[in-house]
Protein backbone atom coordinates (compact mmCIF):
# COMPACT_ATOMS: atom_id res chain seq x y z
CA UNK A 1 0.00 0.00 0.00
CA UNK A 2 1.09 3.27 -0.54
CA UNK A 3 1.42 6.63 0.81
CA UNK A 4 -0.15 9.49 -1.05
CA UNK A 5 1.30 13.34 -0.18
CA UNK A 6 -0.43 16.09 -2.20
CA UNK A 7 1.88 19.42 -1.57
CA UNK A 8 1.21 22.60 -3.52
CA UNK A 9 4.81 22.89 -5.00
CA UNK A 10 7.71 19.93 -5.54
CA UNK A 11 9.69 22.41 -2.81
CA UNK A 12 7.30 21.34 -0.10
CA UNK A 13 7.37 17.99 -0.81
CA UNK A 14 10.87 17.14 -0.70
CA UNK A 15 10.47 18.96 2.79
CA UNK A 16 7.83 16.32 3.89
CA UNK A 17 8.92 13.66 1.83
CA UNK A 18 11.49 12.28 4.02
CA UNK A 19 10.02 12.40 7.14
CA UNK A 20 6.83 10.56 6.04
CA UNK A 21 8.93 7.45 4.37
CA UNK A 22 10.71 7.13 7.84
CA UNK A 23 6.98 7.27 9.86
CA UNK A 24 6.16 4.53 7.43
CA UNK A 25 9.44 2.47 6.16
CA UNK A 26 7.48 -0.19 4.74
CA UNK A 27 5.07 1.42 2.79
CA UNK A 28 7.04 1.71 -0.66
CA UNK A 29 7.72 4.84 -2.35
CA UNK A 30 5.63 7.98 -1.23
CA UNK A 31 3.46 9.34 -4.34
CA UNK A 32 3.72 12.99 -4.48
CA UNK A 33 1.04 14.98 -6.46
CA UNK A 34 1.55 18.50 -6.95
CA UNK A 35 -1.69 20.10 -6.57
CA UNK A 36 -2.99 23.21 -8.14
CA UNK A 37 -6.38 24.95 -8.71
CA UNK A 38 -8.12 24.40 -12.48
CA UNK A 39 -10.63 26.03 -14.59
CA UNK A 40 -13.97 25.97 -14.50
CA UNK A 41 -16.24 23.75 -16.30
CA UNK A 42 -18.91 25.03 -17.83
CA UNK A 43 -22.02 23.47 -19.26
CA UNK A 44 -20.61 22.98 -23.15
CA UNK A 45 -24.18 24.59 -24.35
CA UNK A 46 -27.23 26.06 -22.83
CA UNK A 47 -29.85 27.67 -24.01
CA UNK A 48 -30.27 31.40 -23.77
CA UNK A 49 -33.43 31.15 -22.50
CA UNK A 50 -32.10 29.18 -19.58
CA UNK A 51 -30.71 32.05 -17.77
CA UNK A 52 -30.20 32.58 -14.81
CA UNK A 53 -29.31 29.19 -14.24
CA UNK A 54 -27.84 27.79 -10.89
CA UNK A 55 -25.63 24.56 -11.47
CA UNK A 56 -23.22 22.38 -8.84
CA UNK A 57 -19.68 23.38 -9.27
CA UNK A 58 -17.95 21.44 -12.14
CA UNK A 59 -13.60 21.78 -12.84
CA UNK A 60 -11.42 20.44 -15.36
CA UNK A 61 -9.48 17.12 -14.07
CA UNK A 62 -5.82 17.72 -13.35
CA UNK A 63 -3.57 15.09 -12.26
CA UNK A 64 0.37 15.21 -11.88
CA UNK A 65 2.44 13.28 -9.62
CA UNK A 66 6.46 11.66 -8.86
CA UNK A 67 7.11 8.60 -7.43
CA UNK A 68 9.49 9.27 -4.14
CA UNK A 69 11.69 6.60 -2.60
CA UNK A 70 12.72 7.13 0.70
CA UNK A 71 16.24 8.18 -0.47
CA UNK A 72 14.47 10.72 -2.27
CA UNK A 73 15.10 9.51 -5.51
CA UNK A 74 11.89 11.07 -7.76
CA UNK A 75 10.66 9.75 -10.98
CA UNK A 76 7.59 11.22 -13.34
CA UNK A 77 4.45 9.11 -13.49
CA UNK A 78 1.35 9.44 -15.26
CA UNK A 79 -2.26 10.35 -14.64
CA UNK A 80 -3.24 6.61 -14.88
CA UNK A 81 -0.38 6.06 -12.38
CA UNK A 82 -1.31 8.35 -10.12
CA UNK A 83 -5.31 7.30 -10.32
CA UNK A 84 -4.01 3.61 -9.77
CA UNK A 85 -1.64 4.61 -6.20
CA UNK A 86 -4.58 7.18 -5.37
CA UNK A 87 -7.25 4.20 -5.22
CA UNK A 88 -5.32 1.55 -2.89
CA UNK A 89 -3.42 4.14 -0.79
CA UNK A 90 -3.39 3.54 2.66
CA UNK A 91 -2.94 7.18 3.76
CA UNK A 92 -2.99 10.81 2.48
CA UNK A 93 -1.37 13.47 3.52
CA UNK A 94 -2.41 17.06 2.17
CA UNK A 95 0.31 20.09 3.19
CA UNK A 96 -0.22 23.88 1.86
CA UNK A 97 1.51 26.42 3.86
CA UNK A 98 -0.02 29.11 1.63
CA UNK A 99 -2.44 31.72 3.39
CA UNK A 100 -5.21 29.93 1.03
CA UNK A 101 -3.88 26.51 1.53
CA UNK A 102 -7.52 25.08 2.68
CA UNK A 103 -8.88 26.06 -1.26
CA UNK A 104 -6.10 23.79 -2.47
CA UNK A 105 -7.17 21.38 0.21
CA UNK A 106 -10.71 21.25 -0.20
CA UNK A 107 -10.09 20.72 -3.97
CA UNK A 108 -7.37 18.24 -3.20
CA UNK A 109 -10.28 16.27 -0.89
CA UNK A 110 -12.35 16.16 -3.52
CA UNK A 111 -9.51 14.49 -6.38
CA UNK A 112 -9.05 11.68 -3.80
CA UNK A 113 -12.35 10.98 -2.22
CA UNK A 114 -13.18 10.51 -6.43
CA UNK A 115 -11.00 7.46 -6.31
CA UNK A 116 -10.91 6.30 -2.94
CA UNK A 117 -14.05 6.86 -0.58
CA UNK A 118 -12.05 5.08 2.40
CA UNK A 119 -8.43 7.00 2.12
CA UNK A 120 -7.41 8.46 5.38
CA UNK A 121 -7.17 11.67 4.77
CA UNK A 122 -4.98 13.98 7.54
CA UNK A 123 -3.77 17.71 6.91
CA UNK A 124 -0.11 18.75 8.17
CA UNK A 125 -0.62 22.21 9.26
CA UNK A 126 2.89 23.15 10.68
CA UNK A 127 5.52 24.12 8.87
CA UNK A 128 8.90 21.83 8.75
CA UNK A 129 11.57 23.73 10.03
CA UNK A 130 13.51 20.55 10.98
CA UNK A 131 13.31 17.05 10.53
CA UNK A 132 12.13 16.33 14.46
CA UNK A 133 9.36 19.10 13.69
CA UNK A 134 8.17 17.70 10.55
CA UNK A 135 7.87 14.16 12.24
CA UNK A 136 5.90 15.48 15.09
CA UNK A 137 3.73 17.59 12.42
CA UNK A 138 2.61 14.29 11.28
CA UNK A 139 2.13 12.25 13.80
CA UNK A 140 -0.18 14.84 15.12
CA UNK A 141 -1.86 16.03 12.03
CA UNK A 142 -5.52 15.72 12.20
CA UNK A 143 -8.20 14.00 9.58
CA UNK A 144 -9.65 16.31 6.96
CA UNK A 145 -13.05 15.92 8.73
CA UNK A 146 -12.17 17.61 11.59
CA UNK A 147 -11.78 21.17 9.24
CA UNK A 148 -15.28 20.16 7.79
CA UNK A 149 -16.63 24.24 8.67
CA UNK A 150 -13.33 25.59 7.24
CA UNK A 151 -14.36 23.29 3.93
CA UNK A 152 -17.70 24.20 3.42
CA UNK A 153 -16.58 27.69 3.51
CA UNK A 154 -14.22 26.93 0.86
CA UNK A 155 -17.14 25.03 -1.38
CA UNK A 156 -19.79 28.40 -0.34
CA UNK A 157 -17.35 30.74 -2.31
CA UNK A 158 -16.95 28.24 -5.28
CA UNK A 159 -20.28 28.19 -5.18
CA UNK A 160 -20.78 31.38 -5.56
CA UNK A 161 -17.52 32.22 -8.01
CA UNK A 162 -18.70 29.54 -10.72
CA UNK A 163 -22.32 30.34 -10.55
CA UNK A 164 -21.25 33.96 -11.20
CA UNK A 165 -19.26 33.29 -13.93
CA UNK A 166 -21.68 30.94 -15.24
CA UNK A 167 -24.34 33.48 -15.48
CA UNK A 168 -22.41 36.47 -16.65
CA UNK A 169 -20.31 34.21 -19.49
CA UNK A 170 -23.38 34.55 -21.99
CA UNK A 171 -24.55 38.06 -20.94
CA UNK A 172 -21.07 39.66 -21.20
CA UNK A 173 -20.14 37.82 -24.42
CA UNK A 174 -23.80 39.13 -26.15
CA UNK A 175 -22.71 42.97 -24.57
CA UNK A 176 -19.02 42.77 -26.29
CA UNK A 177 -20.84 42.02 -29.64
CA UNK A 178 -22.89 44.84 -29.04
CA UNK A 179 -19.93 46.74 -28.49
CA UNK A 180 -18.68 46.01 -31.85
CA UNK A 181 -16.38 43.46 -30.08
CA UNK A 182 -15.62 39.65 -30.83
CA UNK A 183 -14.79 38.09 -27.63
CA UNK A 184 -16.11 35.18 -25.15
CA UNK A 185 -16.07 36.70 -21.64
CA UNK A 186 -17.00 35.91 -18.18
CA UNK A 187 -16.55 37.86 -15.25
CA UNK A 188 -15.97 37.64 -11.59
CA UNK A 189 -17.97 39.63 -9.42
CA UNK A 190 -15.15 41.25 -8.14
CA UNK A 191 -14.48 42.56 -11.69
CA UNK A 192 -17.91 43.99 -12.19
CA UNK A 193 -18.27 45.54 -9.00
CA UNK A 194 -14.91 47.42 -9.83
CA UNK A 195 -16.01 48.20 -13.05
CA UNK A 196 -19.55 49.48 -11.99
CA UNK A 197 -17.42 51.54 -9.05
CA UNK A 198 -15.13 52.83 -12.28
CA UNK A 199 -18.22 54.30 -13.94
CA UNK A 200 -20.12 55.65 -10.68
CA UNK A 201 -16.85 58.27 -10.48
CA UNK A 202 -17.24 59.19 -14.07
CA UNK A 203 -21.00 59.77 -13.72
CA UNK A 204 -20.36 61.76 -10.63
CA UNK A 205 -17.97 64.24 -9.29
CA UNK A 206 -14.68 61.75 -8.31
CA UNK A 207 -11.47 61.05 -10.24
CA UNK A 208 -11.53 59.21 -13.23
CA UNK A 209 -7.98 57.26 -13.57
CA UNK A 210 -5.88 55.76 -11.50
CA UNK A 211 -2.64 54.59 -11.17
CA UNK A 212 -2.25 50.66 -10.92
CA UNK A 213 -1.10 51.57 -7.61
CA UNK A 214 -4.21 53.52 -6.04
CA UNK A 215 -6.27 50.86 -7.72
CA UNK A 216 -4.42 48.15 -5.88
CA UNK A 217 -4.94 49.63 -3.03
CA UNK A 218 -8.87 50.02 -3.75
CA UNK A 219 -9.02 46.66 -4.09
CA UNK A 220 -6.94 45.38 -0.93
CA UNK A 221 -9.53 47.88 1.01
CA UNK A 222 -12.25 47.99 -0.40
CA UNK A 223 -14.72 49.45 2.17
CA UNK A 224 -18.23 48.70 1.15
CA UNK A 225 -21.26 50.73 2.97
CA UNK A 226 -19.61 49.23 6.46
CA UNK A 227 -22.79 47.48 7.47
CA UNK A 228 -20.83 43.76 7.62
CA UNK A 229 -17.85 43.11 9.05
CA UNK A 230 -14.68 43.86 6.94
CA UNK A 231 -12.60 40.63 8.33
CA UNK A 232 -12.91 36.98 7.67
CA UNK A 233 -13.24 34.51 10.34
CA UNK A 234 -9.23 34.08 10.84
CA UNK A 235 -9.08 38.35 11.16
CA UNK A 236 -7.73 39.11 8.02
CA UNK A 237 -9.00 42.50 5.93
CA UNK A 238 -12.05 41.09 3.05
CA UNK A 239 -10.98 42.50 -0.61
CA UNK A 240 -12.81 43.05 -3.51
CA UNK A 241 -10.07 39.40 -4.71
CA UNK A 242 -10.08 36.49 -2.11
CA UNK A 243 -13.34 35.21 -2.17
CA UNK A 244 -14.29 35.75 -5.58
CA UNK A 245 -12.42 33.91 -8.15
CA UNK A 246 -8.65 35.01 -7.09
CA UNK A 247 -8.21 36.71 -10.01
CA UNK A 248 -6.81 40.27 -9.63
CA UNK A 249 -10.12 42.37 -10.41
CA UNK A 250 -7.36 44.96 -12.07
CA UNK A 251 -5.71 42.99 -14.19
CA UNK A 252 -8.80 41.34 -15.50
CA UNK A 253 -10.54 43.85 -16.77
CA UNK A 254 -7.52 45.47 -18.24
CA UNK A 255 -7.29 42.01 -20.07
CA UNK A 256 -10.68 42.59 -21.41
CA UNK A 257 -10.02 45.91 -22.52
CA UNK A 258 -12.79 47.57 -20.67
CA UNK A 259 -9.47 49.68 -19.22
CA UNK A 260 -7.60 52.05 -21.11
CA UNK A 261 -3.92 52.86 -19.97
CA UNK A 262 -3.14 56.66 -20.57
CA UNK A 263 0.28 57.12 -19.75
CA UNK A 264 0.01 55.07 -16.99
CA UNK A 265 -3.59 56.05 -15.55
CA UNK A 266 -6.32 53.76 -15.79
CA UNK A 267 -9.37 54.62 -17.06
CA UNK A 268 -12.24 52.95 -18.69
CA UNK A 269 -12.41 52.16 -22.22
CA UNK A 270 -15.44 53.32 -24.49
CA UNK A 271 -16.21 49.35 -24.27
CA UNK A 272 -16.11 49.57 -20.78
CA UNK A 273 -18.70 52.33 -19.81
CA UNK A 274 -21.27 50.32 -22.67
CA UNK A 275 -20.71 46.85 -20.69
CA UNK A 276 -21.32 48.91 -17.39
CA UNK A 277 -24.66 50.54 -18.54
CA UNK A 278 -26.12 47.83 -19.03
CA UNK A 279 -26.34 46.31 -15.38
CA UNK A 280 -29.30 47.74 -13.41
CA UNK A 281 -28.79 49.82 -10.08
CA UNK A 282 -29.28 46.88 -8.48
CA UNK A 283 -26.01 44.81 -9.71
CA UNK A 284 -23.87 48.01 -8.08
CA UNK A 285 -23.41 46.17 -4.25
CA UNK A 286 -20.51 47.80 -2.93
CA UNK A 287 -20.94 45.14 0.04
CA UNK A 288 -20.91 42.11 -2.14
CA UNK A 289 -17.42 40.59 -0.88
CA UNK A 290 -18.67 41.06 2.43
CA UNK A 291 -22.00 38.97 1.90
CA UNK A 292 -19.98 36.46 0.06
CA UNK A 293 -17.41 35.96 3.59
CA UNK A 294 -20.83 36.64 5.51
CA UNK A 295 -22.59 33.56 3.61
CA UNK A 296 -19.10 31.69 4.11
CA UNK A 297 -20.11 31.41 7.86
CA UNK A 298 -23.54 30.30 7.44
CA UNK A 299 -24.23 26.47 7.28
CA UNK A 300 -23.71 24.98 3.80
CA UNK A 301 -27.22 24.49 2.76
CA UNK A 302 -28.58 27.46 4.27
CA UNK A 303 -25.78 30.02 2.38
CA UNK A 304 -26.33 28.17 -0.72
CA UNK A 305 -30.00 28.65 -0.81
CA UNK A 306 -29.21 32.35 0.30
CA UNK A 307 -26.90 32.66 -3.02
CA UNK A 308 -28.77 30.87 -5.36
CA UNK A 309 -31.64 33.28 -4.39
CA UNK A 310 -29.31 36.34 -4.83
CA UNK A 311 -27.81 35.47 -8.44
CA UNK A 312 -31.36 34.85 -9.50
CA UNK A 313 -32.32 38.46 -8.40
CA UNK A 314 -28.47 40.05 -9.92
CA UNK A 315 -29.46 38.70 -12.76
CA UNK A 316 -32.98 38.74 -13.44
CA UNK A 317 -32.65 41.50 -16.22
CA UNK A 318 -30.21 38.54 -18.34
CA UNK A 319 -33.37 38.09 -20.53
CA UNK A 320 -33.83 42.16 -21.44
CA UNK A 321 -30.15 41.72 -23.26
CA UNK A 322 -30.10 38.15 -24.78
CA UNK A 323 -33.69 37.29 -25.08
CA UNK A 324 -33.50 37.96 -28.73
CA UNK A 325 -31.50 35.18 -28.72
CA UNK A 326 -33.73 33.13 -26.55
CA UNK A 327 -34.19 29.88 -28.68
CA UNK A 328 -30.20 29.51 -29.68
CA UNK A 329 -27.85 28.03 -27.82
CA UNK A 330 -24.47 29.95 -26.09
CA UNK A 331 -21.53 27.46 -26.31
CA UNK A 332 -19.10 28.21 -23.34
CA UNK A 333 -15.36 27.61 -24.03
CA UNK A 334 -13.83 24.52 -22.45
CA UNK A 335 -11.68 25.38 -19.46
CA UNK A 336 -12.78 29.03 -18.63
């Protein structure tokens, strides 16, 4: 039987690798998989007239792993491989040290409990800063089960990032067409509420551009109307990223061109301001990455009910801009 490590880089592996081969000497080489966080998956085609639509959280498969012996000698295998060592192991061990390490653990939960219902599945959480550390930091690290709130506050914000997406894919794809533009977009909330902030300024008195700098800054405090609280349950400051999809809100709508960069000053782009005017008053929540950590701390079914009701109600005007296209069919792009 084997032992199965799933480490966010190759760096922390070799750190654990060792110590877990000597824990258990006779269970064969240790089968590191590298873990990392894919794409959505999108229904391939939906109608138009389907939206808004509320679906379960789907990703693209992603699978790479080494072979460890104990001496730390490390050799490729492949996806097969690694399905095969995932579905008899006797043990897996899931280490992150990354401020967001639970994300990569609640994905990496769901890759092995795929293949193997029964796995053991522990979490080191300390960090090996010696080899008599890293042994205790296994012999003491706990099942997944026992983070089971910290994971269904992992699988309330997917919920809510893909459902987003999902839902804005078709309507921002039919309002860059408009816009004389070719493209196949969707958009994290984060994103839209930055770009409906963008054009509030322009229609009022405020600033119009920014440096990447101030708008960095925006983002990392964003302050909302201050009736939730601005910190997550571990005390850190919400932003307008974590949360959402972990894209930089910035850089993705400069990637979309709905940002112009005027010798270094952000602004938005004529393309921009004709994607923003056509969300309602009500898709402007300055206090939307608040609900989102607020929801996060609900129980599972009760904050998914309480999101599926709120997408329905963001999105409710979806028919006023594609409902010409009502009886075709919007084909998402694999991987998205």
């Amino acid at each position: 039987m084997s032992i199965v490590l799933v480490a966010n880089t190759p760096h922390s592996a070799a750190l654990i690798i060792p110590a877990i081969a000597e824990l258990h000497p006779n269970a064969g080489p240790v089968i590191t998989i590298v873990a990392t966080h894919t794409a959505f998956a999108f229904p391939e085609k939906t109608a138009y007239s389907e939206f808004p639509i509320i679906r379960d959280v789907e990703r693209e498969p992603f699978l790479t792993g080494h072979g460890f012996a104990p001496r730390r000698k490390t050799t490729p295998i492949s996806s097969d491989e690694v399905i095969e060592e995932l579905c008899q192991a006797s043990a897996v061990y899931l280490f992150n040290p990354e401020p967001e390490g639970f994300r990569s653990h609640y994905h990496a939960t769901l890759m092995v409990r795929s293949w193997n219902k029964d796995a053991k599945i522990r979490v080191i959480e300390d960090h090996p800063l010696h080899p008599s550390v890293t042994i205790r930091a296994i012999e003491t690290a706990a099942l997944i089960e026992d983070y089971q709130p910290v994971l269904d506050a992992v699988a309330i914000g997917e919920h809510f990032d893909f459902n987003f997406r999902l839902n804005s894919y078709p309507l921002v794809t039919k309002l860059f067409e408009r816009a004389g533009s070719k493209a196949w977009c969707n958009m994290s909330a984060g994103a839209l509420q930055l770009l409906l902030w963008f054009r509030s300024r322009e229609k009022g008195k405020g600033r119009r551009s920014f440096s990447s700098k101030e708008l960095a800054i925006k983002v990392k405090l964003w302050e909302g109307s201050g009736k939730f609280a601005r910190v997550d349950s571990f005390g850190r400051r919400v932003s307008l990223q974590p949360g959402f999809h972990y894209n930089d809100p910035v850089d993705e709508l400069s990637g979309m061109r709905l940002l112009d960069d005027e010798s270094e000053r952000l602004r938005l782009s004529s393309t921009g301001r004709f994607v923003a005017d056509a969300f309602p008053s009500i898709c402007h929540d300055d206090d939307l990455p608040f609900r989102v950590e607020a929801w996060k701390r609900l129980p599972l079914a009760e904050a998914i009910s309480e999101i599926n009701s709120y997408l329905m109600n963001f999105f409710a005007f979806h028919q006023s801009v594609t409902g010409d296209n009502s009886s075709e069919e919007f084909f998402c792009r694999k991987g998205a």
